[in-house]
Protein backbone atom coordinates (compact mmCIF):
# COMPACT_ATOMS: atom_id res chain seq x y z
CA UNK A 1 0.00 0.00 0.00
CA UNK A 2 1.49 3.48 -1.05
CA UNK A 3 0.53 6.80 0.26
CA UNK A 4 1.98 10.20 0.15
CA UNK A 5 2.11 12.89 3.10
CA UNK A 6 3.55 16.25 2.55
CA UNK A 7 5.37 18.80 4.60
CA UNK A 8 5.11 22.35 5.27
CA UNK A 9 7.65 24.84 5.33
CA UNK A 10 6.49 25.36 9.39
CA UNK A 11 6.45 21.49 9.72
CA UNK A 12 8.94 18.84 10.58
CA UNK A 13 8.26 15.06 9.99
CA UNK A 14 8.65 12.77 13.12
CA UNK A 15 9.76 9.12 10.77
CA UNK A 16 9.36 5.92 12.43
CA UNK A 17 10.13 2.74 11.32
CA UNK A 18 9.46 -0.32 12.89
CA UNK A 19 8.57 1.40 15.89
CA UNK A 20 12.24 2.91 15.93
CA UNK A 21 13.10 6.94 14.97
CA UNK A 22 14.74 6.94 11.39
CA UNK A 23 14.74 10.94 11.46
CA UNK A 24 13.03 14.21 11.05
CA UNK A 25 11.78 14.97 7.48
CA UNK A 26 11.95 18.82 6.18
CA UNK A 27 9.92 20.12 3.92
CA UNK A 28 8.46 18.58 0.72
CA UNK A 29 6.03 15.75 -0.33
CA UNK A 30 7.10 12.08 0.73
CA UNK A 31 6.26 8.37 -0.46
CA UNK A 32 5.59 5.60 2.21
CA UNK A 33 4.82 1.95 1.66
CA UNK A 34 3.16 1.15 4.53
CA UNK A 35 1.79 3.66 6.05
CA UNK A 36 -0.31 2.46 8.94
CA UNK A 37 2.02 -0.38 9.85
CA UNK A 38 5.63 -0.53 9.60
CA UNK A 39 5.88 3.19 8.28
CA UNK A 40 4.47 6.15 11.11
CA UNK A 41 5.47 10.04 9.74
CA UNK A 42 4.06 12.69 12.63
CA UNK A 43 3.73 15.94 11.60
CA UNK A 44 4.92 18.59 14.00
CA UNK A 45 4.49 22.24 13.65
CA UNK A 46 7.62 24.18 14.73
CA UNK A 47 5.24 27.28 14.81
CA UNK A 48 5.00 25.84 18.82
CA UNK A 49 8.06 25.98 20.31
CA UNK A 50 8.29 23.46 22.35
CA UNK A 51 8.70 19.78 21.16
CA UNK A 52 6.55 17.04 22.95
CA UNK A 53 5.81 13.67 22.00
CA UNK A 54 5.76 10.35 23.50
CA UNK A 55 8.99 8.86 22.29
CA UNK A 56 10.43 12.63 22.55
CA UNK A 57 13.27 10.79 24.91
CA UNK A 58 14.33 8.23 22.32
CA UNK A 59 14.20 10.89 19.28
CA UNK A 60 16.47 13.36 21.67
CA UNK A 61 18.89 10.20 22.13
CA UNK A 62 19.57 9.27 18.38
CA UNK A 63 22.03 10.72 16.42
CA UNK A 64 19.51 11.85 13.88
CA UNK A 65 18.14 15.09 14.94
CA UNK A 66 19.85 18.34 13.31
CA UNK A 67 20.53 20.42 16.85
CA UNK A 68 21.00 23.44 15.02
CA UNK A 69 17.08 23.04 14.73
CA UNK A 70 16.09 21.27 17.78
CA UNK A 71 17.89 22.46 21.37
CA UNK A 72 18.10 19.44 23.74
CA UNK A 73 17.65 20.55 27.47
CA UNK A 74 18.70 17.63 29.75
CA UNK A 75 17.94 18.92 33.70
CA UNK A 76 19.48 16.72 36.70
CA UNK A 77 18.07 15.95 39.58
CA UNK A 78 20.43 18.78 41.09
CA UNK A 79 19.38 21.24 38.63
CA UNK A 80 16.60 23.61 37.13
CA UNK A 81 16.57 25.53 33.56
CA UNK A 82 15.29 29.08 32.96
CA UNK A 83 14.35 29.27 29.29
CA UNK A 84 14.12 32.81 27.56
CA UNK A 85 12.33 32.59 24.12
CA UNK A 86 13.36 35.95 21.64
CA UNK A 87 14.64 37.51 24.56
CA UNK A 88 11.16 37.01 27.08
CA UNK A 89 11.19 34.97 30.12
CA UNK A 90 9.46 31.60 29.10
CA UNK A 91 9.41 29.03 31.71
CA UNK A 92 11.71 27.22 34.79
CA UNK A 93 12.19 23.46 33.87
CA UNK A 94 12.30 20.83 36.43
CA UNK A 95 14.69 18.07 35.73
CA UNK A 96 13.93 16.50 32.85
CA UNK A 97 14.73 16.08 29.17
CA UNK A 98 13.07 18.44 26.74
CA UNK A 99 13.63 19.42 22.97
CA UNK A 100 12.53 22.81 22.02
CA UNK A 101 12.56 24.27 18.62
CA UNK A 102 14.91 27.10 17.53
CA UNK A 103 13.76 27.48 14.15
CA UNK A 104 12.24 31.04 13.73
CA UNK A 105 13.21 32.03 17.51
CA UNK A 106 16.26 32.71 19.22
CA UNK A 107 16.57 30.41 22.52
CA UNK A 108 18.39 30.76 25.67
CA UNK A 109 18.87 27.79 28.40
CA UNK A 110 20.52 28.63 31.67
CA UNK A 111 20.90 25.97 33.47
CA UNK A 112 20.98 26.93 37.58
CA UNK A 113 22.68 24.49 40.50
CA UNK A 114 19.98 24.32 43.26
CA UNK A 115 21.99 22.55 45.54
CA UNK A 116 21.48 26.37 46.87
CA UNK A 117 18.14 27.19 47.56
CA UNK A 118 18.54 30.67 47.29
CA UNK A 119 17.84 31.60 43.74
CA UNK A 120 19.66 34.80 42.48
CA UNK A 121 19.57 36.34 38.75
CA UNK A 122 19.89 39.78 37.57
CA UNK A 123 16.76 39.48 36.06
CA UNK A 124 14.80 38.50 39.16
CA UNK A 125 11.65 40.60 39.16
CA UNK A 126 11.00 39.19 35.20
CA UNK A 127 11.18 36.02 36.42
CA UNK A 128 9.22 36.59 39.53
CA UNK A 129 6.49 38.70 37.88
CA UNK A 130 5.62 35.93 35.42
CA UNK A 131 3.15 33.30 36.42
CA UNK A 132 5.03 30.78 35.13
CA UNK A 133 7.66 30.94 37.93
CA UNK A 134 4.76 30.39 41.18
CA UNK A 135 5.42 26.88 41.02
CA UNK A 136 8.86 26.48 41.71
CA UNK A 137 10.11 29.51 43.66
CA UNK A 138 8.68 30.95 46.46
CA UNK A 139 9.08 34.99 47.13
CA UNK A 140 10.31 37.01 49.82
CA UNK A 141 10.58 40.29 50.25
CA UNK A 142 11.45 42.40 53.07
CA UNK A 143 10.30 46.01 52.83
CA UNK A 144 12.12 49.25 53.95
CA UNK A 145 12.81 49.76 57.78
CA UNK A 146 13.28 45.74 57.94
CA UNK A 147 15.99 42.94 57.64
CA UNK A 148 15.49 39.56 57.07
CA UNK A 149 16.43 36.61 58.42
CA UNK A 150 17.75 33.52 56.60
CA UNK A 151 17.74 30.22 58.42
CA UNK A 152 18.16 26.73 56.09
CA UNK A 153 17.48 23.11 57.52
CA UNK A 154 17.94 25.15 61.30
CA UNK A 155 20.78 26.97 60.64
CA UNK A 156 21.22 30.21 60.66
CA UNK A 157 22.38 31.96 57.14
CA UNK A 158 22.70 35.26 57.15
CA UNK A 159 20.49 39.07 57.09
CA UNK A 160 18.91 39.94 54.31
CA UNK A 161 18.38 43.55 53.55
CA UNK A 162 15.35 45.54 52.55
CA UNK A 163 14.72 44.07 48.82
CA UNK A 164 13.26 41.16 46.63
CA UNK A 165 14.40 37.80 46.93
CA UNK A 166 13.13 33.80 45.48
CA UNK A 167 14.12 30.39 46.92
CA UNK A 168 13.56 27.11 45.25
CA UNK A 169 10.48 25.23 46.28
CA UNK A 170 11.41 21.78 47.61
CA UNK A 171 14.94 21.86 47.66
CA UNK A 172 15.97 22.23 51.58
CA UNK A 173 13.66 23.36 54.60
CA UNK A 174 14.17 27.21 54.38
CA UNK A 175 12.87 29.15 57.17
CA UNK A 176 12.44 32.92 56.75
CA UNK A 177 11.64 36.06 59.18
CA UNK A 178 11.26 39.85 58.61
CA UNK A 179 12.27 41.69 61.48
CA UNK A 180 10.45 45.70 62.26
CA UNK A 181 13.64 47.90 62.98
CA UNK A 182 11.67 50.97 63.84
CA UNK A 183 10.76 51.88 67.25
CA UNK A 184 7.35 50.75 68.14
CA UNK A 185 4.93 50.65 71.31
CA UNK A 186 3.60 48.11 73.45
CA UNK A 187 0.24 49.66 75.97
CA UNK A 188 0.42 47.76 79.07
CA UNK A 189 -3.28 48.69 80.14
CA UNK A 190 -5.50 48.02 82.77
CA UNK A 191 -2.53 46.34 85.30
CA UNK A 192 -4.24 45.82 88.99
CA UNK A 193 -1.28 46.11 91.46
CA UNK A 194 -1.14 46.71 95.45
CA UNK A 195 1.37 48.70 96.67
CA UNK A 196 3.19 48.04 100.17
CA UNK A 197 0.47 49.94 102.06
CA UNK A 198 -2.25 47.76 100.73
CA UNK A 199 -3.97 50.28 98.35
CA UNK A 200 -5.09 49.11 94.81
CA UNK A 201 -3.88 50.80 91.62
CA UNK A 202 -5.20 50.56 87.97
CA UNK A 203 -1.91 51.27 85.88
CA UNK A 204 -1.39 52.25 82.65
CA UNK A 205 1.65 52.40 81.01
CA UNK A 206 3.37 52.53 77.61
CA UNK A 207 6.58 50.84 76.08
CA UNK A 208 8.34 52.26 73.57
CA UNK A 209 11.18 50.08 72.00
CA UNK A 210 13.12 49.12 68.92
CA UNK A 211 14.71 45.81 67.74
CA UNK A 212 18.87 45.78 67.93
CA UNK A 213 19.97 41.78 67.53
CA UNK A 214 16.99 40.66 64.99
CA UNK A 215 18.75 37.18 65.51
CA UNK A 216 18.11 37.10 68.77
CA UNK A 217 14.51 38.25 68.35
CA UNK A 218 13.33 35.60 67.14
CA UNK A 219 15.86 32.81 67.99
CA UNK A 220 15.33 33.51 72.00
CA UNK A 221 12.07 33.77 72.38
CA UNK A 222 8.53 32.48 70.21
CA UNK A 223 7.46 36.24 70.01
CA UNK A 224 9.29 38.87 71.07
CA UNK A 225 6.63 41.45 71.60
CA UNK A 226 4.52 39.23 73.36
CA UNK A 227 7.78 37.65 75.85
CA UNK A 228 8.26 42.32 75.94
CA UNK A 229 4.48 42.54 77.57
CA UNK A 230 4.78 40.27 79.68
CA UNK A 231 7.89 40.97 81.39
CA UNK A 232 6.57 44.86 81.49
CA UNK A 233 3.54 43.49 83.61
CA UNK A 234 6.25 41.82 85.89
CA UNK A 235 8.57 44.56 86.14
CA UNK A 236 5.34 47.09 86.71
CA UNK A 237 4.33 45.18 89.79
CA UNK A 238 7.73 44.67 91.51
CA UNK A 239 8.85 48.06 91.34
CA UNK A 240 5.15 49.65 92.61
CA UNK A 241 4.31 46.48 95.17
CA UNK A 242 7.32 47.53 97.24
CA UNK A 243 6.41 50.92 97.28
CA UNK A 244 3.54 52.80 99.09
CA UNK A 245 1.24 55.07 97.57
CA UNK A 246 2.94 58.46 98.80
CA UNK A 247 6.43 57.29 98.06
CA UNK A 248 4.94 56.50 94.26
CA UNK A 249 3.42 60.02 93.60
CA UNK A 250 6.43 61.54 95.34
CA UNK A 251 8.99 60.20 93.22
CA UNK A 252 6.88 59.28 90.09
CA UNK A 253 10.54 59.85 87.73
CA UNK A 254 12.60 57.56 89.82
CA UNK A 255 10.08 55.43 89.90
CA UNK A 256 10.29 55.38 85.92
CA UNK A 257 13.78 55.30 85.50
CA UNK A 258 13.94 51.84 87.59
CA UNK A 259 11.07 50.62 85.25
CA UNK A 260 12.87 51.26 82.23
CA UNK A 261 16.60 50.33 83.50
CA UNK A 262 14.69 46.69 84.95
CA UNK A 263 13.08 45.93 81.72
């Protein structure tokens, strides 16, 4: 049985025979004997860039594909691929083999160690801005009047300043904190203390503080404003519960110094 298929200038032929790849066919009209046994021809368009097919791994492996046509993009396990199609961002590859056409587009592979998972790039907020990254980096940014803190697998990395930054999803347990430099306030409100003399006082009083050691912010204690409250309320009643009541409105800025120099 004869039959005749014919290519396309935009088309490449996918020849199989036997169930093995023979080659791609350019354009032009072609003779088969058998076409629906022995004989398969799959038409591809190379309008779509990227190249998939079921037995894309055994046509990438044979020595018969023309590779100033077709780029091969082979990703390890250790590895990821940012792909930039005519100069846009396209897509981050997993590992993985993939064939992508080059005919009609200029193509660029960078291929990125992840043994890291900090993922760094000049062109980080084209990446980052493009849906196509949300699956395999995760973003952090930490805003003006911050640092960050970078802690992989438990240990402790380093700061990171105010600015835009991706890790690789999967790759190591990354654990990450932005720490408020500016001075803030804590209202310790409503605090029921008796002083020496037995009389009962509703307090009200107001922290004002600032983070120095972000590290230790948030490696010492679970929350650091929260642990800051808290030891206010103690401080509060041990300074005024061994005081009486005329000694307290007598000396109301001593009294505040030793609040702020015990907390």
């Amino acid at each position: 049985m004869f039959g005749r298929k014919r290519i396309l200038a935009h088309e490449r032929g996918l020849y199989f025979v036997d169930e093995q790849f023979v080659g791609i066919l350019n354009e032009g009209s072609y003779w088969f004997t058998d076409l629906f046994k022995k004989e398969i021809l799959d038409i591809v368009s190379v309008k779509e860039a990227w190249l998939v097919h079921k037995e894309l791994e055994s046509i990438i492996k044979s020595d018969k594909i023309n590779k100033d046509e077709l780029e091969v993009i082979d990703i390890k396990d250790n590895q990821r691929a940012v792909i930039w199609i005519d100069g846009r961002f396209d897509r981050i590859l997993y590992s993985g083999i993939y064939a992508l056409w080059k005919v009609g587009r200029e193509v660029l592979v960078e291929v990125i160690d992840v043994r890291s998972p900090q993922f760094v790039h000049e062109k980080l907020d084209v990446i980052l801005d493009a849906g196509a990254s949300k699956a395999v980096l995760n973003e952090f940014i930490v805003e003006d009047n911050h640092i960050g803190l970078y802690f992989e697998n438990g240990n402790f990395i380093g700061n990171l300043k105010p600015g835009r930054y991706a890790f690789w999803i999967g790759i190591s347990k990354v654990k990450l904190y932005q720490v408020d430099l500016r001075v803030k306030s804590s209202d310790i409100s409503g605090q029921e203390i008796m002083t020496a003399d037995k009389v009962s006082l509703r307090l009200n009083t107001l922290v004002n503080y600032r983070i120095v050691d972000a590290y230790k912010s948030v490696s010492m204690v679970e929350d650091s404003t929260q642990a800051l409250y808290r030891e206010a309320q103690l401080v509060l009643r041990e300074v005024i519960g061994t005081r009486e009541l005329e000694a307290i409105l007598a000396e109301k800025d001593s009294v505040a110094k030793e609040l702020e120099e015990r907390l």
